[in-house]
N, C-alpha and C. Protein backbone atom coordinates (compact mmCIF):
# COMPACT_ATOMS: atom_id res chain seq x y z
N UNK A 1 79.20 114.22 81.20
CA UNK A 1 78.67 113.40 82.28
C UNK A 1 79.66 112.29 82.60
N UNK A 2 80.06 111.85 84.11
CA UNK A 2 80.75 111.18 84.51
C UNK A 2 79.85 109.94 84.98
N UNK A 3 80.54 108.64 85.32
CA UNK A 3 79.81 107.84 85.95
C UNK A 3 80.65 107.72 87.42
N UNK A 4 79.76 107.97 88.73
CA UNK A 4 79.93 107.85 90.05
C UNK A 4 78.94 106.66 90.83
N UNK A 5 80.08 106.26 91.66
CA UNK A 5 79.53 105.50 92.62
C UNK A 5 78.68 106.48 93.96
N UNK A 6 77.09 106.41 93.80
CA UNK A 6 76.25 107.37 94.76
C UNK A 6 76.08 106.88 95.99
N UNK A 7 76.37 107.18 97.40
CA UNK A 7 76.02 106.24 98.48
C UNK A 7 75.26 107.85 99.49
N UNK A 8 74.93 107.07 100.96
CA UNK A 8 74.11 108.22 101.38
C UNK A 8 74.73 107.64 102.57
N UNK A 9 74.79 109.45 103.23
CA UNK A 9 75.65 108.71 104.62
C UNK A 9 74.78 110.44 105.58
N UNK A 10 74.42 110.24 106.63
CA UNK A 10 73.60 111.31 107.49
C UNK A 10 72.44 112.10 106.25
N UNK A 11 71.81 111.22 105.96
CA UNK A 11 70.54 112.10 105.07
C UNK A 11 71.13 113.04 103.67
N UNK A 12 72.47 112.80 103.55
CA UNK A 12 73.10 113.45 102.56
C UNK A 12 73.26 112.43 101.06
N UNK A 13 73.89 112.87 100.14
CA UNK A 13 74.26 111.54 99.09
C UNK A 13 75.26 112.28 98.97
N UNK A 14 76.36 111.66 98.13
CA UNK A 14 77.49 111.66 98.11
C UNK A 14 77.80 110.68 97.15
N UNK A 15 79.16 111.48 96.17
CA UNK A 15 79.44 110.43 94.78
C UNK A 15 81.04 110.41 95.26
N UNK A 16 81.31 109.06 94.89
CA UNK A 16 83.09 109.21 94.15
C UNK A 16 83.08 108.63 92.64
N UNK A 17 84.15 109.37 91.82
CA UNK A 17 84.17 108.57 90.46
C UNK A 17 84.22 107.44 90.67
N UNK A 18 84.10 106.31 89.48
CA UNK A 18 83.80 105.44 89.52
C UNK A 18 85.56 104.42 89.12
N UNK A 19 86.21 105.44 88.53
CA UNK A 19 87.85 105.58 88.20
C UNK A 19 88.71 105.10 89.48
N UNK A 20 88.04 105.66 90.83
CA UNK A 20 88.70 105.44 92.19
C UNK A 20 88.53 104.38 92.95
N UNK A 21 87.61 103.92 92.49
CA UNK A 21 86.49 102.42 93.37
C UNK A 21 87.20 101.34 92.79
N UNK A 22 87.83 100.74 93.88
CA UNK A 22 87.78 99.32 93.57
C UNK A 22 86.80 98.25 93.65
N UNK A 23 86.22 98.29 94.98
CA UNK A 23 85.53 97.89 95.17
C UNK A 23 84.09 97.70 96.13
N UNK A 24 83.31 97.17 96.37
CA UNK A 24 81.98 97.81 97.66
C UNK A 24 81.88 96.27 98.06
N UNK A 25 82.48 96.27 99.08
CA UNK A 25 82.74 95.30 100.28
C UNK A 25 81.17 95.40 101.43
N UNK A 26 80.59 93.98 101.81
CA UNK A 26 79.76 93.67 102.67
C UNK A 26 80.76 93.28 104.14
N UNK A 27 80.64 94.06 104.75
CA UNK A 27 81.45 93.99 106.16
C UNK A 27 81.60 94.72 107.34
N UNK A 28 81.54 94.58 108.41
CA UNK A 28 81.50 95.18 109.90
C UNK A 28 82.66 94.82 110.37
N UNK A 29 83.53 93.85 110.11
CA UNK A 29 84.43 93.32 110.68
C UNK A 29 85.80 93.95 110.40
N UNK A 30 86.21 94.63 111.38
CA UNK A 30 87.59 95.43 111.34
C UNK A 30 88.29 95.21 111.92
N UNK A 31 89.81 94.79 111.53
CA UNK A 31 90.65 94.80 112.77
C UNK A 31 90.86 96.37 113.21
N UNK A 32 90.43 96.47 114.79
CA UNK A 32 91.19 97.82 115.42
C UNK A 32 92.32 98.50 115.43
N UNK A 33 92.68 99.31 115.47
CA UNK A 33 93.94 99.84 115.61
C UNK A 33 93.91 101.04 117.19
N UNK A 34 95.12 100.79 117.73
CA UNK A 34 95.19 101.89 119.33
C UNK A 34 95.76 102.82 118.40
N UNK A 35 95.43 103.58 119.26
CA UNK A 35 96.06 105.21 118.86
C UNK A 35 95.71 105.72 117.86
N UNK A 36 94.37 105.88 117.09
CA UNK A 36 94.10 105.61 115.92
C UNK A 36 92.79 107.26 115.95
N UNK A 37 92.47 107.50 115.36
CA UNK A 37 91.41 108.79 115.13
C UNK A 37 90.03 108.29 115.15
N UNK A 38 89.06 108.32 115.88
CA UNK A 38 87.92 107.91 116.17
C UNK A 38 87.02 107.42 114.67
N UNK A 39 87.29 108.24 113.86
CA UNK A 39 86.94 108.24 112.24
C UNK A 39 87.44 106.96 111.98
N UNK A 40 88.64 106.28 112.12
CA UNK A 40 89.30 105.43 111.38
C UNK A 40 88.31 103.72 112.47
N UNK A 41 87.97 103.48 112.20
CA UNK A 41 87.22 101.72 112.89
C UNK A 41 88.26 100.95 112.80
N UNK A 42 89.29 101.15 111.77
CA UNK A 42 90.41 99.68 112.08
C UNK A 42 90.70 99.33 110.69
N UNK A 43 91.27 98.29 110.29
CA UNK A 43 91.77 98.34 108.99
C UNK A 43 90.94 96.69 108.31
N UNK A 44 90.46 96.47 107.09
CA UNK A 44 90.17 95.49 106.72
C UNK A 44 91.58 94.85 105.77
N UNK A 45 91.51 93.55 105.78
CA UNK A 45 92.55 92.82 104.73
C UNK A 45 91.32 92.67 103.48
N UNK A 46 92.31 93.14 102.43
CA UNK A 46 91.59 93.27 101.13
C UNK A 46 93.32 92.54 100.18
N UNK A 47 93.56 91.63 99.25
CA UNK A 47 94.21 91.50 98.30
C UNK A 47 95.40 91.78 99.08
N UNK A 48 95.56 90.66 100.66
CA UNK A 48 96.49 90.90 100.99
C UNK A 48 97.79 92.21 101.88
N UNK A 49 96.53 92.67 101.77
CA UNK A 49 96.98 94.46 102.10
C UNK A 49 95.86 94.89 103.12
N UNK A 50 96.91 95.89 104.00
CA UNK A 50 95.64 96.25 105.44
C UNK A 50 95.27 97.17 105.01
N UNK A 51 93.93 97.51 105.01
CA UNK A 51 93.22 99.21 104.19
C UNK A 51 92.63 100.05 105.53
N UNK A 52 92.63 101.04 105.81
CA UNK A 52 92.25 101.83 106.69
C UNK A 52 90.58 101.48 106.46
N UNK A 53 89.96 101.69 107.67
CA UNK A 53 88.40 101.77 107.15
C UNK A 53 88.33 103.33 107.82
N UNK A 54 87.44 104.01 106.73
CA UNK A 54 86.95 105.17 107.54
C UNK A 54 85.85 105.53 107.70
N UNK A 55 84.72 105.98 108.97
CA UNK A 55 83.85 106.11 109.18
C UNK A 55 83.51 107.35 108.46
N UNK A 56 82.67 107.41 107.19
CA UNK A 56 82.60 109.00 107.13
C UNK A 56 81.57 109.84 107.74
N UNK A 57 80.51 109.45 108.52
CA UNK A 57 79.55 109.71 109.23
C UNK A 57 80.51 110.15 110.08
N UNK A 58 81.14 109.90 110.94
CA UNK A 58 82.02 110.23 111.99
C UNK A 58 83.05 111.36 111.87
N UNK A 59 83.61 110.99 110.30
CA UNK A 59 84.46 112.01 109.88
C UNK A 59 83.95 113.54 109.55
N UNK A 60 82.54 113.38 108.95
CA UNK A 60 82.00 114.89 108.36
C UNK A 60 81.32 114.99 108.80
N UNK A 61 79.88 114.62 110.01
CA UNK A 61 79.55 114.50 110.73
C UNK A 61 79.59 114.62 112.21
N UNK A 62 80.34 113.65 112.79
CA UNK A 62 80.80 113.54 114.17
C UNK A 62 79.50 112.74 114.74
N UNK A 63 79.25 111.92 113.77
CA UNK A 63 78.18 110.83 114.33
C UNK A 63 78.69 109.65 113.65
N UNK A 64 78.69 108.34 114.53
CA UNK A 64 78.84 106.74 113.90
C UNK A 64 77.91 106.78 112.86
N UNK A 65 78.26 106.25 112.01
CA UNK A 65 77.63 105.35 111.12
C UNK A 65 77.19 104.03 111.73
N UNK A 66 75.81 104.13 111.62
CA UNK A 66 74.91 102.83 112.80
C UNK A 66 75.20 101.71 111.79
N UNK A 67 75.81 100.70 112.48
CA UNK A 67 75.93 99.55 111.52
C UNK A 67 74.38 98.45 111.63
N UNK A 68 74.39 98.41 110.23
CA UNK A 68 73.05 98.32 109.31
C UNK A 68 73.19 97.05 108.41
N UNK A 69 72.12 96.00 107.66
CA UNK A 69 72.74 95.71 106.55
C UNK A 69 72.84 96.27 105.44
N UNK A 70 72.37 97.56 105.34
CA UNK A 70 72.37 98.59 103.92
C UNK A 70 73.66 99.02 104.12
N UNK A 71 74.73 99.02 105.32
CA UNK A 71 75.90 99.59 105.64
C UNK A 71 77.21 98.80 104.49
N UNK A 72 77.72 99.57 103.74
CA UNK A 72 78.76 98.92 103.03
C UNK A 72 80.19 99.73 103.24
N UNK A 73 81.37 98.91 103.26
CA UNK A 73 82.64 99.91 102.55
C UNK A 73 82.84 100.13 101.22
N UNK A 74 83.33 101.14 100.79
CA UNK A 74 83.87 101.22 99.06
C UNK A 74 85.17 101.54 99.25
N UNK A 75 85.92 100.64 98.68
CA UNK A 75 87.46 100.41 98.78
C UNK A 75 87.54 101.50 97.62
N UNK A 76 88.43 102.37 98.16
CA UNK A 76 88.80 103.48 97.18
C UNK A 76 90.48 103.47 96.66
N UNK A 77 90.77 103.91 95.57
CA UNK A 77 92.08 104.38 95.62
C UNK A 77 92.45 105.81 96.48
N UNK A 78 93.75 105.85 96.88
CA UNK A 78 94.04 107.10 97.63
C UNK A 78 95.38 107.23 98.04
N UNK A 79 95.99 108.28 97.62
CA UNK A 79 97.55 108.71 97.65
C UNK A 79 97.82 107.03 97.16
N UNK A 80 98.34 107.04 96.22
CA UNK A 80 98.98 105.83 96.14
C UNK A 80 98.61 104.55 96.76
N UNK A 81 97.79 104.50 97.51
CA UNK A 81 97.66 103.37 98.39
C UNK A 81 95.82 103.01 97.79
N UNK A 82 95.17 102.37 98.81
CA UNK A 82 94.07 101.96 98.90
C UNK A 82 93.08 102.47 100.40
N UNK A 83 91.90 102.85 100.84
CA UNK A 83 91.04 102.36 101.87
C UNK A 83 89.97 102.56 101.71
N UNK A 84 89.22 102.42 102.70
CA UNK A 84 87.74 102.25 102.60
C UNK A 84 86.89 103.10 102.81
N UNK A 85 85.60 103.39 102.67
CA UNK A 85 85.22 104.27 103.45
C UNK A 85 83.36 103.17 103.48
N UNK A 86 83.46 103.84 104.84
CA UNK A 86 82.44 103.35 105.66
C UNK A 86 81.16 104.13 105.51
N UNK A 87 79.89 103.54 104.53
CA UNK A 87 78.59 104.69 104.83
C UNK A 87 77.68 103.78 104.51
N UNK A 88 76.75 104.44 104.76
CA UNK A 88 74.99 104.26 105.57
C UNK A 88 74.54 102.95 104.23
N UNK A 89 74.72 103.35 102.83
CA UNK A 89 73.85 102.65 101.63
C UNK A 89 74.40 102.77 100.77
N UNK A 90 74.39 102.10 99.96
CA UNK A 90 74.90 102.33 98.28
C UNK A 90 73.47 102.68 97.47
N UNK A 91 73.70 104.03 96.64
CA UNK A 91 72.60 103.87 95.92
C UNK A 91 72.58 103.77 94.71
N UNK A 92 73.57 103.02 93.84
CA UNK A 92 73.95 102.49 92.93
C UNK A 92 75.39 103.35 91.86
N UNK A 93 75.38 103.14 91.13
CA UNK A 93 76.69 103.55 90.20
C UNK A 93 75.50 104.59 89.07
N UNK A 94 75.86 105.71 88.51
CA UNK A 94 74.96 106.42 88.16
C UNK A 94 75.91 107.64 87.19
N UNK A 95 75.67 108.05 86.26
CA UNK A 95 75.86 109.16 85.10
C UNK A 95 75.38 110.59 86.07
N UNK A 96 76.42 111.29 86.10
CA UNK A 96 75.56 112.59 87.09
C UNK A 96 76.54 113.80 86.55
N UNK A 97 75.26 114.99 86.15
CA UNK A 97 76.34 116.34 85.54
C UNK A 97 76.60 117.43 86.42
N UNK A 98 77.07 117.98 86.44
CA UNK A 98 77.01 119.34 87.24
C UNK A 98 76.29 120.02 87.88
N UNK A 99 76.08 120.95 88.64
CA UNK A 99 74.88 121.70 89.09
C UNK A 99 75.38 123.31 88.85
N UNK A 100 74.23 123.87 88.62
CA UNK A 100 74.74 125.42 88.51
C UNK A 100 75.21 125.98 89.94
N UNK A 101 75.27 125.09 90.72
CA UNK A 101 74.90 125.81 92.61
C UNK A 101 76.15 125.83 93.02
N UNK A 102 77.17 125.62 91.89
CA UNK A 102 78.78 125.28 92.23
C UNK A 102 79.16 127.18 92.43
N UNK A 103 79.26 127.81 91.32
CA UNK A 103 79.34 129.14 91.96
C UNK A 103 78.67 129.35 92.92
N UNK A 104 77.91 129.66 93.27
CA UNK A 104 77.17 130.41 94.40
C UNK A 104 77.87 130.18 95.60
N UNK A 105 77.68 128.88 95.44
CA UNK A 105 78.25 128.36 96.85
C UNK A 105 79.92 128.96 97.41
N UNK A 106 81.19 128.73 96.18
CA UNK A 106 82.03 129.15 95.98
C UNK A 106 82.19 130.77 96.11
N UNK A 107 81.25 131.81 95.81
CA UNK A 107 80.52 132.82 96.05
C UNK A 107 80.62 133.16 97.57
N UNK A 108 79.83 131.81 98.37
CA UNK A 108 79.58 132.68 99.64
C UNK A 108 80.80 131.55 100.49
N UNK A 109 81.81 130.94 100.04
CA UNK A 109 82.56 130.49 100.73
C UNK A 109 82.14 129.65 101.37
N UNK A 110 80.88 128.48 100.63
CA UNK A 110 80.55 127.87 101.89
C UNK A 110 81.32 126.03 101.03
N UNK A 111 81.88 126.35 99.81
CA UNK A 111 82.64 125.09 99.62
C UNK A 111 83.96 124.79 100.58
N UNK A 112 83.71 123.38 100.58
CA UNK A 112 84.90 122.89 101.38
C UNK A 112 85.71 122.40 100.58
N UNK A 113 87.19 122.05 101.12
CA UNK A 113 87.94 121.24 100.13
C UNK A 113 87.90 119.69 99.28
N UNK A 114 87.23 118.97 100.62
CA UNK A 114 86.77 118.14 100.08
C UNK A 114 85.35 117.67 99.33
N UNK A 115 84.77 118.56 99.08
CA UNK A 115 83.92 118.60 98.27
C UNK A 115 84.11 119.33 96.64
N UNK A 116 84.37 117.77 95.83
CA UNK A 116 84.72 118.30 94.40
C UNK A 116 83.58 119.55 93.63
N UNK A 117 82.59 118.73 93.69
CA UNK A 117 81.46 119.47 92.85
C UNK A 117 80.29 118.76 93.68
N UNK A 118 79.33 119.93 92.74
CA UNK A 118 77.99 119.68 93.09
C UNK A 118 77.19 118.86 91.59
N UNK A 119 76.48 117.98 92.19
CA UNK A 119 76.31 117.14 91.04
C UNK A 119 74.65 116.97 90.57
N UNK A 120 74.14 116.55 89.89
CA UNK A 120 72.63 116.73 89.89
C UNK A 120 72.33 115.00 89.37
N UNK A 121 71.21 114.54 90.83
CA UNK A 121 70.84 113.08 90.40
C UNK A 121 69.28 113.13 90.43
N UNK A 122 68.65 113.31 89.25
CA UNK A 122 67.10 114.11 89.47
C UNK A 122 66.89 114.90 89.85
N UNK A 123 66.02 115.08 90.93
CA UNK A 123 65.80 116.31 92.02
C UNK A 123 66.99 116.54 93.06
N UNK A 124 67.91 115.81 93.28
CA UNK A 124 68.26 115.79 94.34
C UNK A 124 69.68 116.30 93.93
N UNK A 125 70.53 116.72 94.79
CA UNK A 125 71.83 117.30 94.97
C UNK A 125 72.98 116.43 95.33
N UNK A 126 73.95 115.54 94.55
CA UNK A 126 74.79 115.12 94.82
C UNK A 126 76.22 115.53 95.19
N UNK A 127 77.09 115.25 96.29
CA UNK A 127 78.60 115.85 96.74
C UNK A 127 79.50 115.18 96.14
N UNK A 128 80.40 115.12 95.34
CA UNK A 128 81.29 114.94 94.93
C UNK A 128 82.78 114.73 95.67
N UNK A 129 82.54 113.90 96.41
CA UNK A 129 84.28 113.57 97.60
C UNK A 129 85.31 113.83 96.59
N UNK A 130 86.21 114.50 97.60
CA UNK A 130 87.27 114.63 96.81
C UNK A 130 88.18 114.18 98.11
N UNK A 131 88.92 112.74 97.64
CA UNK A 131 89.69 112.26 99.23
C UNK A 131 90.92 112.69 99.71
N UNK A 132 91.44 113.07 98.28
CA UNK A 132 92.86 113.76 99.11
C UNK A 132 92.49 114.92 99.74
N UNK A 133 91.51 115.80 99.83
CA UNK A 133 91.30 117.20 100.85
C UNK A 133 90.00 116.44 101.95
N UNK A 134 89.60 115.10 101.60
CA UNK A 134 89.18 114.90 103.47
C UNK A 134 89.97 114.77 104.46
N UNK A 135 90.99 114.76 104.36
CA UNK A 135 91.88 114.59 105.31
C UNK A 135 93.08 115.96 105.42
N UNK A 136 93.42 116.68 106.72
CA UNK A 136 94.42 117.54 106.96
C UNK A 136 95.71 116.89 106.37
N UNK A 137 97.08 117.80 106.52
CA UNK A 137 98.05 116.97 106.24
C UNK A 137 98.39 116.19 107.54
N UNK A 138 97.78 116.63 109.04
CA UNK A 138 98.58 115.66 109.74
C UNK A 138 97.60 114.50 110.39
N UNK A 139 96.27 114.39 109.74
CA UNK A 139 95.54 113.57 109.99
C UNK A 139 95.85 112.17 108.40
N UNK A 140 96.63 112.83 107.28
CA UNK A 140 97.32 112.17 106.33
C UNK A 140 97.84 110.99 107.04
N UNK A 141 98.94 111.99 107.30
CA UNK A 141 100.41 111.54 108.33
C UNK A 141 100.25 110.67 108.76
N UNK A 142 98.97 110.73 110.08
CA UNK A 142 98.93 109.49 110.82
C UNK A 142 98.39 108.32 110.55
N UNK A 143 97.37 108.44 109.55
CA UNK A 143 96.83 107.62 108.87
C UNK A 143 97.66 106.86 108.21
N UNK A 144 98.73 107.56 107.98
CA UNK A 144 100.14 106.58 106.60
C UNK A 144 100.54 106.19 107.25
N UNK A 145 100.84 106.61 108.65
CA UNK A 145 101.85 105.86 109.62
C UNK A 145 101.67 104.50 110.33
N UNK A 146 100.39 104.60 110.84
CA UNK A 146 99.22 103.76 111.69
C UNK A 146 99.58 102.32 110.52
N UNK A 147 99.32 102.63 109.03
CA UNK A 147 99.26 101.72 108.13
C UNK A 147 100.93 100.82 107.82
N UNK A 148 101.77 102.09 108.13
CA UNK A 148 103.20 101.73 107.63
C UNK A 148 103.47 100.76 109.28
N UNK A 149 102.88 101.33 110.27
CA UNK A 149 103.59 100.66 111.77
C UNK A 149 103.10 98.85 111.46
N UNK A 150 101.51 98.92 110.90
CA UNK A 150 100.89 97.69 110.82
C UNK A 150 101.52 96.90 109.58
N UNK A 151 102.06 97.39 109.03
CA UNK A 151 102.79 96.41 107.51
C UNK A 151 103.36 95.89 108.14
N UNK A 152 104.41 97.08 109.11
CA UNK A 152 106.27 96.19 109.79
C UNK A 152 105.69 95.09 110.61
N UNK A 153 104.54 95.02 111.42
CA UNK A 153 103.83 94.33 112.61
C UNK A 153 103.90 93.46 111.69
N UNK A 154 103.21 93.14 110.42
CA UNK A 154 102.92 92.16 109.93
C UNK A 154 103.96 91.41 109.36
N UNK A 155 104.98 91.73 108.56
CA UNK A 155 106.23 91.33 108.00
C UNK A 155 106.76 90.95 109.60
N UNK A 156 107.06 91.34 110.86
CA UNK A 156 107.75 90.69 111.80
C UNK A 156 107.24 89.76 112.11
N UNK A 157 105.97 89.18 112.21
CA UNK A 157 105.30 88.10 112.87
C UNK A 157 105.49 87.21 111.64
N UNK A 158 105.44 87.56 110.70
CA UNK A 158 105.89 86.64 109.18
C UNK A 158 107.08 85.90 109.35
N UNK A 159 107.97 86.98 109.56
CA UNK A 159 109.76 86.20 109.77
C UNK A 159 109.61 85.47 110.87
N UNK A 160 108.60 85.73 112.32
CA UNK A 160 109.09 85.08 113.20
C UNK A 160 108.12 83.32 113.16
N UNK A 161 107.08 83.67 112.58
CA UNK A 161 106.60 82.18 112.14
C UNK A 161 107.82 81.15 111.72
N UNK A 162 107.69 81.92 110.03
CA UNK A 162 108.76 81.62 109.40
C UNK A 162 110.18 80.35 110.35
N UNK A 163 110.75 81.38 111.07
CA UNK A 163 112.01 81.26 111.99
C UNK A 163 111.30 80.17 112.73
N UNK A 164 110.22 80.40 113.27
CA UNK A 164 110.10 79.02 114.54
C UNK A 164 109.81 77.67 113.39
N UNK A 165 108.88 77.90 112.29
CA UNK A 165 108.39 76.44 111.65
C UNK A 165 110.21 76.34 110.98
N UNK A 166 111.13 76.47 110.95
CA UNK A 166 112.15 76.06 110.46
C UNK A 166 113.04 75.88 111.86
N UNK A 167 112.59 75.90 112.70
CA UNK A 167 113.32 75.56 114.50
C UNK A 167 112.66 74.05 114.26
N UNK A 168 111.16 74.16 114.11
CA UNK A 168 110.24 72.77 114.23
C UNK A 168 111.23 72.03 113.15
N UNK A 169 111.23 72.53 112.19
CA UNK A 169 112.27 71.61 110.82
C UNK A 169 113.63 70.99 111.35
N UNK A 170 114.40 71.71 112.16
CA UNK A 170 115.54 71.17 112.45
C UNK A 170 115.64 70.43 113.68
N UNK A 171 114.95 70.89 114.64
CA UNK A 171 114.37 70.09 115.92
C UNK A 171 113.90 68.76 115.39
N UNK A 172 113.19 68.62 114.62
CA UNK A 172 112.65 66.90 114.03
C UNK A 172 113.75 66.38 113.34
């Protein structure tokens, strides 16, 4: 038995280990990003660093996640980096084992990639995210990119502060 963070997003539940979670953030507030995948809402600053937020209602679904106050992010680890993901409730951190329904399913081909396992929380059926296969490789891509364009954005407006409060320094 593992311990997972359980949240519920379109009438479903859904676990990530608890190994991947940094943290479960209270927030609506995103900076946007243009050009960006309808899934992605914009990026939050967390520890200094811009994190993708991702809608997963939107992503596995193709419905918003209605912002709620039961609505939280869980800052995840991912490829090396960090982001968020955006769903309906947290329904706490929880010990959850296997389900026998993992063959079958595997059986009739109806597992996806991003779905690790099938998990058992009482009666009910827990999904197991697995984040490196929610995403294609070129929905990866853009996602790394979107993040790498917004670092340089941020480091240039840094130097150019920087550069003018030391114009103000020599000007006085």
């Amino acid at each position: 038995m593992e311990q997972y963070v359980v949240f519920e997003s379109h009438n479903q539940l859904f676990g990530l280990p608890v190994t991947i979670v940094r943290r479960v953030v209270e927030t609506d507030k995103f900076i946007p990003l243009p050009e960006v995948a309808d899934y992605v809402l914009g990026v939050y600053e967390y520890e200094e660093q811009m994190l993708p937020i991702i809608d997963l209602g939107r992503k596995l679904f193709n419905e918003f996640t209605e912002q709620t106050h039961d609505a939280k992010v869980i800052l995840c680890n991912w490829r090396d980096q960090s982001l968020g993901i955006y769903v309906e409730k947290i329904i706490g951190i929880v010990y959850l084992e296997t389900t026998d329904n993992q063959k079958d399913l595997e059986k009739a081909k109806l597992k996806r990639g991003y779905i690790g396992q099938f998990l058992k929380m009482d009666k009910d059926v827990v999904i197991s995210l697995e984040l490196d296969y929610l995403f294609n490789n070129d929905e990866s891509s853009g996602l790394m990119s979107s993040l790498d364009d917004m670092e340089a954005d941020k480091a240039l407006s840094s130097i150019s502060t920087d550069n003018s409060d030391a114009d103000k320094e020599t000007n006085e």
